[in-house]
PDB file of N, CA and C in Angstrom:
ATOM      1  N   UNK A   1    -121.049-101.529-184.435  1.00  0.00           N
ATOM      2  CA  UNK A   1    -119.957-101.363-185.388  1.00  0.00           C
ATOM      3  C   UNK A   1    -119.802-102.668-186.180  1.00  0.00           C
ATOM      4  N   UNK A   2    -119.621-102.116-187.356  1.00  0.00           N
ATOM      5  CA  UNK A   2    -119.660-103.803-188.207  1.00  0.00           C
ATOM      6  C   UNK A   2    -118.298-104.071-189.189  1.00  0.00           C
ATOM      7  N   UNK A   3    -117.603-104.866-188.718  1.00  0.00           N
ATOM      8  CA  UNK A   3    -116.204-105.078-189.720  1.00  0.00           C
ATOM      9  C   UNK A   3    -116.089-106.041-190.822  1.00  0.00           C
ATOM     10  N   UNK A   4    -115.799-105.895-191.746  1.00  0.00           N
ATOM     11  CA  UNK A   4    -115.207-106.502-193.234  1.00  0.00           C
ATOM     12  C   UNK A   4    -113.772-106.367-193.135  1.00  0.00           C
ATOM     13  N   UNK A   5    -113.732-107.563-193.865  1.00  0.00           N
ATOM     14  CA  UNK A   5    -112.447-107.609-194.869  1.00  0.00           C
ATOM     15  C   UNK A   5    -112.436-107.613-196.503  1.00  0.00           C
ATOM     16  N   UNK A   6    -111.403-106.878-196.854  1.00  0.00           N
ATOM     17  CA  UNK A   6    -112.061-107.327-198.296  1.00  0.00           C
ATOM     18  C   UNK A   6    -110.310-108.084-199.118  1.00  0.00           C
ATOM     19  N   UNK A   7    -110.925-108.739-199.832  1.00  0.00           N
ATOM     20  CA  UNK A   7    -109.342-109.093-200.685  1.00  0.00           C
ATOM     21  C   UNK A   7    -109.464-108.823-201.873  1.00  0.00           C
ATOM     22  N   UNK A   8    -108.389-108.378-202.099  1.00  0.00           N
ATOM     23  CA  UNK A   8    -108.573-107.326-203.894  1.00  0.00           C
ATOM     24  C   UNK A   8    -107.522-108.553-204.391  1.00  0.00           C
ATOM     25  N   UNK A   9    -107.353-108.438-205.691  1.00  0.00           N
ATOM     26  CA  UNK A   9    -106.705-109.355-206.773  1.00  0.00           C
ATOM     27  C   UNK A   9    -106.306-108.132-207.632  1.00  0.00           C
ATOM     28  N   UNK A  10    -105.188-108.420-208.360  1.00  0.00           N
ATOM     29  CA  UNK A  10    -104.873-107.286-209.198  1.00  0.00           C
ATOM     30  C   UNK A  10    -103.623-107.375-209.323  1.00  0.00           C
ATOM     31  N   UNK A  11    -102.936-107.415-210.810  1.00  0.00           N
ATOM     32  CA  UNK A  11    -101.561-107.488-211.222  1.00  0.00           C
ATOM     33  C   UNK A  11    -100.853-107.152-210.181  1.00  0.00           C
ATOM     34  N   UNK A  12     -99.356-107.700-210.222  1.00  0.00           N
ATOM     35  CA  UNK A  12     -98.394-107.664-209.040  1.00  0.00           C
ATOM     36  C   UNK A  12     -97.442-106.037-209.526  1.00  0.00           C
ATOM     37  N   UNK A  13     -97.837-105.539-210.680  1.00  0.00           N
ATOM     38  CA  UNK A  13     -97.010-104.262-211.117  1.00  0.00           C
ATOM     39  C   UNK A  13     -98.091-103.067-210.519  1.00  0.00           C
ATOM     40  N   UNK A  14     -99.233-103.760-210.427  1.00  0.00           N
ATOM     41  CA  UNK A  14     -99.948-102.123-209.933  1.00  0.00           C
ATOM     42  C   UNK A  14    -100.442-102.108-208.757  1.00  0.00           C
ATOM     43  N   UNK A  15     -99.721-102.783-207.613  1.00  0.00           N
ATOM     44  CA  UNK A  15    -100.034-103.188-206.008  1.00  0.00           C
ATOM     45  C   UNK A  15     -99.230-101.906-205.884  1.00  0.00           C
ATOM     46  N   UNK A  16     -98.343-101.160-206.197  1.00  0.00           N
ATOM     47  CA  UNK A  16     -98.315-100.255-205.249  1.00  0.00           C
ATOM     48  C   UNK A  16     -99.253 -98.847-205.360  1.00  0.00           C
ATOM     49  N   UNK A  17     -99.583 -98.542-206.455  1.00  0.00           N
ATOM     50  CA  UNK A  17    -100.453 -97.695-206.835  1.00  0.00           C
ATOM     51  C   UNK A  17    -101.897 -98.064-206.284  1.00  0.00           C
ATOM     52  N   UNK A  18    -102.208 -99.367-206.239  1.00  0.00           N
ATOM     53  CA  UNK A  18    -103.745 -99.854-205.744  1.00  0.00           C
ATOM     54  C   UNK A  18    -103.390 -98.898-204.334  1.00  0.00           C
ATOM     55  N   UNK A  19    -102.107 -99.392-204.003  1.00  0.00           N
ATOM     56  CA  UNK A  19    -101.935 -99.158-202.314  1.00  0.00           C
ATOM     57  C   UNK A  19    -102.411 -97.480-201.971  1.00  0.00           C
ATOM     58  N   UNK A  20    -101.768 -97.137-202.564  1.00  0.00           N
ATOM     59  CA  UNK A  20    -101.495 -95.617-202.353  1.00  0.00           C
ATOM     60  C   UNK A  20    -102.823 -94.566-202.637  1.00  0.00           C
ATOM     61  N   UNK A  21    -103.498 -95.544-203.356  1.00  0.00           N
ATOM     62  CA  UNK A  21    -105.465 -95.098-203.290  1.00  0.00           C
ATOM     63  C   UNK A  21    -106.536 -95.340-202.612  1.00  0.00           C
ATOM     64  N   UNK A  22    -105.738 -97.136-201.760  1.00  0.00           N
ATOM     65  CA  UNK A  22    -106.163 -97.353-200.856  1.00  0.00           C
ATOM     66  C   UNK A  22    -106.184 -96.494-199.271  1.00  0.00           C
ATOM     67  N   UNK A  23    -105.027 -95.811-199.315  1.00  0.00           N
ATOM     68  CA  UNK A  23    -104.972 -95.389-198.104  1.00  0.00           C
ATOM     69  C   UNK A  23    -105.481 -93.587-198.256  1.00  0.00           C
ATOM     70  N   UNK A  24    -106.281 -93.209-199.027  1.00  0.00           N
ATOM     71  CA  UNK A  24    -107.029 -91.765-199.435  1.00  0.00           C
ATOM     72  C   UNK A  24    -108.038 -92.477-198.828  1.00  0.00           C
ATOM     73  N   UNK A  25    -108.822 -93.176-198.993  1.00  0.00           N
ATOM     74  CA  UNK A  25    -110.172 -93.946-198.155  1.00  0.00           C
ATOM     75  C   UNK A  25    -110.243 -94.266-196.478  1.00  0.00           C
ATOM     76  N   UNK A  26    -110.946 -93.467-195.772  1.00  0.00           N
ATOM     77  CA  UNK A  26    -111.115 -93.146-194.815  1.00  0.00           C
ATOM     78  C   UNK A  26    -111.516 -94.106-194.103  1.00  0.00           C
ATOM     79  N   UNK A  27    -112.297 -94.849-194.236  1.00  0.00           N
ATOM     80  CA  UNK A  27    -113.074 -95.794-193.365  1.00  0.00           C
ATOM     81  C   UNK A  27    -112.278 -97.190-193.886  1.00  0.00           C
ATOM     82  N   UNK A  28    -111.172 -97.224-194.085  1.00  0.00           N
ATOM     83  CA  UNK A  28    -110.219 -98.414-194.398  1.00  0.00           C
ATOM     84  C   UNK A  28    -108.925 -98.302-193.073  1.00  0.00           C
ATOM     85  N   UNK A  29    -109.381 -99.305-192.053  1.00  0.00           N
ATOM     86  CA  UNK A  29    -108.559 -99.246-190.981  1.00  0.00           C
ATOM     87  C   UNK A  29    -107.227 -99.672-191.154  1.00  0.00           C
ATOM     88  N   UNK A  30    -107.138-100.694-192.153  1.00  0.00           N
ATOM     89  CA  UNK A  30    -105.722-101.651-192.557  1.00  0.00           C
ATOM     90  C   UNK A  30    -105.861-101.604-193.567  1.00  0.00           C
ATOM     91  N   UNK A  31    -104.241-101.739-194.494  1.00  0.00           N
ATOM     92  CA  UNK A  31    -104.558-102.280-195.814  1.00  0.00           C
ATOM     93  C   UNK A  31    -102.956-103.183-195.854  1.00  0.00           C
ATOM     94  N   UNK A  32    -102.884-104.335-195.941  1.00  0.00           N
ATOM     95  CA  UNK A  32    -101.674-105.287-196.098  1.00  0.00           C
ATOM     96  C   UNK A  32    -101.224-105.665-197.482  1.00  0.00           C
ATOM     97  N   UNK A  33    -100.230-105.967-198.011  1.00  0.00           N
ATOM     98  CA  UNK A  33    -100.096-107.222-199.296  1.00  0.00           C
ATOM     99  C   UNK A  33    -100.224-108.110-198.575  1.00  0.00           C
ATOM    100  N   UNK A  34    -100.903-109.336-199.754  1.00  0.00           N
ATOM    101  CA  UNK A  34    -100.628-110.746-199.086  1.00  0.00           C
ATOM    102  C   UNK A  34    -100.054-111.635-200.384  1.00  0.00           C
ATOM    103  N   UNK A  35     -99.795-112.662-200.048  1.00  0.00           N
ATOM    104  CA  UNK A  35     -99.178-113.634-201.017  1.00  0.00           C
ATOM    105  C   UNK A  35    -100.221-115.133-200.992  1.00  0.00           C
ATOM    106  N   UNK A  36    -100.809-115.228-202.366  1.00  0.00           N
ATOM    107  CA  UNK A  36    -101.928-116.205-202.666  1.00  0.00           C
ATOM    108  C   UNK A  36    -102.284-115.735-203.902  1.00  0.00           C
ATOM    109  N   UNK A  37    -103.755-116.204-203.850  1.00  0.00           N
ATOM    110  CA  UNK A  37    -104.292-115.831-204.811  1.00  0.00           C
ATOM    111  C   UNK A  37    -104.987-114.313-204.619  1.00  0.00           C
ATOM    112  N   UNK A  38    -104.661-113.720-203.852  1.00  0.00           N
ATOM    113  CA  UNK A  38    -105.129-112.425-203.306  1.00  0.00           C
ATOM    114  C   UNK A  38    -104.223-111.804-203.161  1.00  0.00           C
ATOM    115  N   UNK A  39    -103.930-110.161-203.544  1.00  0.00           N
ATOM    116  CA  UNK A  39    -102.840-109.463-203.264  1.00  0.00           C
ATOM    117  C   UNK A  39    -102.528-108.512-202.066  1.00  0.00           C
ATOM    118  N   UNK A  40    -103.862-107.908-202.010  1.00  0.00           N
ATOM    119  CA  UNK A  40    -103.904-107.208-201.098  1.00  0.00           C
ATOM    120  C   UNK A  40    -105.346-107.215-200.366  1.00  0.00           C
ATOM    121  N   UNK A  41    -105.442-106.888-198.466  1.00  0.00           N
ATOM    122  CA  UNK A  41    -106.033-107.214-197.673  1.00  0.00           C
ATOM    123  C   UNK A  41    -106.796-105.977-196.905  1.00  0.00           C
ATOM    124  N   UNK A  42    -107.443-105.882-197.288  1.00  0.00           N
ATOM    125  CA  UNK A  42    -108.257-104.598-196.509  1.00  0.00           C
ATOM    126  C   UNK A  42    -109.409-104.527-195.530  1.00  0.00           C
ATOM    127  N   UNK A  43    -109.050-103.940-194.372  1.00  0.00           N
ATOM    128  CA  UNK A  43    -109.815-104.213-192.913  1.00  0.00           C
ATOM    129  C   UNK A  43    -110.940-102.741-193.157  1.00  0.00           C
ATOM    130  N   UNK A  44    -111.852-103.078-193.219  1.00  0.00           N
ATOM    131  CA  UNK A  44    -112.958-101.323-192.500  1.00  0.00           C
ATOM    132  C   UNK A  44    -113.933-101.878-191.911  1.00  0.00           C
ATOM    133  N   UNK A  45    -113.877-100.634-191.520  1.00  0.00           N
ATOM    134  CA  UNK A  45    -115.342-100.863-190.108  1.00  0.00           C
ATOM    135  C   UNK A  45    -116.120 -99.871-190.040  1.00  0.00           C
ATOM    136  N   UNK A  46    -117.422 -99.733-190.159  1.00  0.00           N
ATOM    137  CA  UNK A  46    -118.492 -98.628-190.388  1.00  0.00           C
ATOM    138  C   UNK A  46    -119.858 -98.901-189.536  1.00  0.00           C
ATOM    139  N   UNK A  47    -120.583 -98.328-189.582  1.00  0.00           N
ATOM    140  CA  UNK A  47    -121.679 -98.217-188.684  1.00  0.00           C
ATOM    141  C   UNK A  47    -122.670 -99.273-188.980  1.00  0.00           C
ATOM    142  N   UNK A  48    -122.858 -99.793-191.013  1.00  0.00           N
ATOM    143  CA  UNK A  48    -123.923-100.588-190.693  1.00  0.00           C
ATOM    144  C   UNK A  48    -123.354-101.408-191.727  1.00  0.00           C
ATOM    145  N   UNK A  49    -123.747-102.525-192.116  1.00  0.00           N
ATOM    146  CA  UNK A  49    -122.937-103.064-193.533  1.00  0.00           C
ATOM    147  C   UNK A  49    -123.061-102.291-194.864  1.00  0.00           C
ATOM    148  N   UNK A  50    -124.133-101.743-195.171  1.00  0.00           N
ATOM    149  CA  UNK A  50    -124.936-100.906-195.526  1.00  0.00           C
ATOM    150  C   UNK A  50    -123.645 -99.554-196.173  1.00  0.00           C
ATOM    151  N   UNK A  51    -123.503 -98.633-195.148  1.00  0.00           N
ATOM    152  CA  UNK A  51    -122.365 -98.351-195.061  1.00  0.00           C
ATOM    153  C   UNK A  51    -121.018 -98.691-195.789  1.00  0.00           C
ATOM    154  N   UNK A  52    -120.599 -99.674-195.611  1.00  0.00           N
ATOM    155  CA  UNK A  52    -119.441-100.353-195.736  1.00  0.00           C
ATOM    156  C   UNK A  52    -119.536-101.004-197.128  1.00  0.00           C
ATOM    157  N   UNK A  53    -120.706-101.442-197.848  1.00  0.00           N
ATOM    158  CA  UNK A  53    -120.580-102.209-198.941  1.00  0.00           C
ATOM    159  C   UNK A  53    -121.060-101.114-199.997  1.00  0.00           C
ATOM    160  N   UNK A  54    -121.129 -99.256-199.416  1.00  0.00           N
ATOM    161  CA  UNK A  54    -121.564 -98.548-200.159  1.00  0.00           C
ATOM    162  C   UNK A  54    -119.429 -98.000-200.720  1.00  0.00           C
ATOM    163  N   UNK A  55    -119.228 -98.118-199.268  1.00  0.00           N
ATOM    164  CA  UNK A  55    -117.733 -98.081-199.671  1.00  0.00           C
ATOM    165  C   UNK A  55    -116.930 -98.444-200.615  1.00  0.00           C
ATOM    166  N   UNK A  56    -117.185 -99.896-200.499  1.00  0.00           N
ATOM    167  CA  UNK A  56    -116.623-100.667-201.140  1.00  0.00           C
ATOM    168  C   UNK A  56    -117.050-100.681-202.784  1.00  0.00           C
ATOM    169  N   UNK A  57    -118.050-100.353-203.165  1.00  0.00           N
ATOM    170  CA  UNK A  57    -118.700-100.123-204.593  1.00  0.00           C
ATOM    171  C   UNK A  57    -118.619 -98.627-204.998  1.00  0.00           C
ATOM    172  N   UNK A  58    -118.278 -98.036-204.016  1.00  0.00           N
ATOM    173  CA  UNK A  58    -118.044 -96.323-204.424  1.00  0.00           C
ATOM    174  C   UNK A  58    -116.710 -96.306-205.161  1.00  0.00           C
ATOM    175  N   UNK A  59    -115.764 -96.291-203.467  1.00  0.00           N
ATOM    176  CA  UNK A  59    -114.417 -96.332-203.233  1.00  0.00           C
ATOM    177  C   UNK A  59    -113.482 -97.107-203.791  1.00  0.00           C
ATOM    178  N   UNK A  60    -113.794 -98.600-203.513  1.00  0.00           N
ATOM    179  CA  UNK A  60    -112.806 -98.961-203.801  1.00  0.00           C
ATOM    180  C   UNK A  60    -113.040 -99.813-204.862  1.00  0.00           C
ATOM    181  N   UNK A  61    -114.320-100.853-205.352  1.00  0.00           N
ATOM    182  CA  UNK A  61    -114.226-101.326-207.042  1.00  0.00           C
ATOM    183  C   UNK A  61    -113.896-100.299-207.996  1.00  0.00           C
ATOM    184  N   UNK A  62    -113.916 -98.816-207.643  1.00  0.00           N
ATOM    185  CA  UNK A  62    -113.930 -97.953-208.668  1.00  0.00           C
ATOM    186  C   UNK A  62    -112.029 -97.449-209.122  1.00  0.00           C
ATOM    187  N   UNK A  63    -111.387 -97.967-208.075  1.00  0.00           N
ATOM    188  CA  UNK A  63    -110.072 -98.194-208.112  1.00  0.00           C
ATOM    189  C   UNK A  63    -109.239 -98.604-209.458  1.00  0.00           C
ATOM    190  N   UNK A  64    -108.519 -97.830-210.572  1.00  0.00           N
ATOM    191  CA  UNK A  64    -108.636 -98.616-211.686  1.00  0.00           C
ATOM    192  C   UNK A  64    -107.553 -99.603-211.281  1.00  0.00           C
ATOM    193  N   UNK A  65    -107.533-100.815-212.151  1.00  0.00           N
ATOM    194  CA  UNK A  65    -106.975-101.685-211.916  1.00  0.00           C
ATOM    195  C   UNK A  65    -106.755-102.877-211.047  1.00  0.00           C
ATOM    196  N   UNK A  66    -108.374-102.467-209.927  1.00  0.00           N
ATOM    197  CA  UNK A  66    -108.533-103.842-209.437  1.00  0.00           C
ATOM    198  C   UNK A  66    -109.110-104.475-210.468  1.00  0.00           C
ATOM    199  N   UNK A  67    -108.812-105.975-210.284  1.00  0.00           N
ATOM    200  CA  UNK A  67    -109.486-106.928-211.290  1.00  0.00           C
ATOM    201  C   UNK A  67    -110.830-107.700-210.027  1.00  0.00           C
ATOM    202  N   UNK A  68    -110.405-107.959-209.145  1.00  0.00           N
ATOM    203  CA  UNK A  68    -111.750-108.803-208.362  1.00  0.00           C
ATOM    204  C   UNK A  68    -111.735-108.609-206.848  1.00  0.00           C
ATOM    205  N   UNK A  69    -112.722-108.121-205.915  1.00  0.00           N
ATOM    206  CA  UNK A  69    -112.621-108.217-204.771  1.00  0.00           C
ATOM    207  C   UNK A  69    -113.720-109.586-204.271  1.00  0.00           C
ATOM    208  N   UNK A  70    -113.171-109.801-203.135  1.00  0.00           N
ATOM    209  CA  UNK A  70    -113.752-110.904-202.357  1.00  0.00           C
ATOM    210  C   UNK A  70    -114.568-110.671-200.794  1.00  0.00           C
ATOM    211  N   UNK A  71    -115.433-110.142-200.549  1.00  0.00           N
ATOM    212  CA  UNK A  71    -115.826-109.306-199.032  1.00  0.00           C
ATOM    213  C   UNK A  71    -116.338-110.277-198.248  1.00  0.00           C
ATOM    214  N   UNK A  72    -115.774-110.697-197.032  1.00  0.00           N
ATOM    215  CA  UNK A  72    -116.112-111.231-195.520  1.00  0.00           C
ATOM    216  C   UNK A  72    -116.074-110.086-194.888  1.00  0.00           C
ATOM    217  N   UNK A  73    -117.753-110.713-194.498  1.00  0.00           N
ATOM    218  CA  UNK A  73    -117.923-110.010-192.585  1.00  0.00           C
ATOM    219  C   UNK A  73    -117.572-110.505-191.714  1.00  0.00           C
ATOM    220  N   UNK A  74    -117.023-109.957-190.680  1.00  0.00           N
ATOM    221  CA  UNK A  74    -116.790-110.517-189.392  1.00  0.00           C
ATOM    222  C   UNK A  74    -118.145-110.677-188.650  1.00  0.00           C
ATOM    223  N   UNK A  75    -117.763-112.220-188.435  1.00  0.00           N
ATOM    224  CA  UNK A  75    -119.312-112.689-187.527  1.00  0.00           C
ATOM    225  C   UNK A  75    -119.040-111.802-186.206  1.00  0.00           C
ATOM    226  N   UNK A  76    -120.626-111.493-186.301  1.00  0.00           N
ATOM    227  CA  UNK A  76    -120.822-110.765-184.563  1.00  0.00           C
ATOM    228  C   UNK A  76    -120.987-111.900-183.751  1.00  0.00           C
ATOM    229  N   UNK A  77    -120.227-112.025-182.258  1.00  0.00           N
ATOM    230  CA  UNK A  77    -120.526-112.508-180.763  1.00  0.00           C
ATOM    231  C   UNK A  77    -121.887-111.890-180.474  1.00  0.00           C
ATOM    232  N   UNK A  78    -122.293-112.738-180.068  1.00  0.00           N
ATOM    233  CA  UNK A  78    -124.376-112.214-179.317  1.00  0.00           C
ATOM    234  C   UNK A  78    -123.923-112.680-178.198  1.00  0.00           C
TER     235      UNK A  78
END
């Protein structure tokens, strides 16, 4: 199982609408506001990264009104 985070950027008037498209996306375990230069915080976890960065370029850049996402993997323990 392989987890990301991703941080979206995007006007502070259309965080709740980002939100509310965010959570139609299935393989998005969390989705938070945050306060920075990032607005909002999104946790998924999928089978391969593969997977997950097909998500993320399907699902969620296609989101109108994000302006920029930022994607960390969570390092795997061996």
């Amino acid at each position: 199982m392989v987890e990301v985070f991703v941080l979206i950027t995007c006007e502070e008037v259309n965080e709740e609408k980002i939100m509310n498209d965010l959570t139609k996306i299935t393989e998005i375990v969390t989705t938070n506001r945050v306060k920075g230069p990032y607005n909002i915080l999104v946790k998924i976890k999928g089978e391969t990264i593969d997977t997950i960065m097909e998500t993320i370029a399907l699902k969620i850049k296609t989101i109108d009104k994000i302006q920029y996402t930022l994607t960390l993997k969570v390092k795997q323990d061996i």
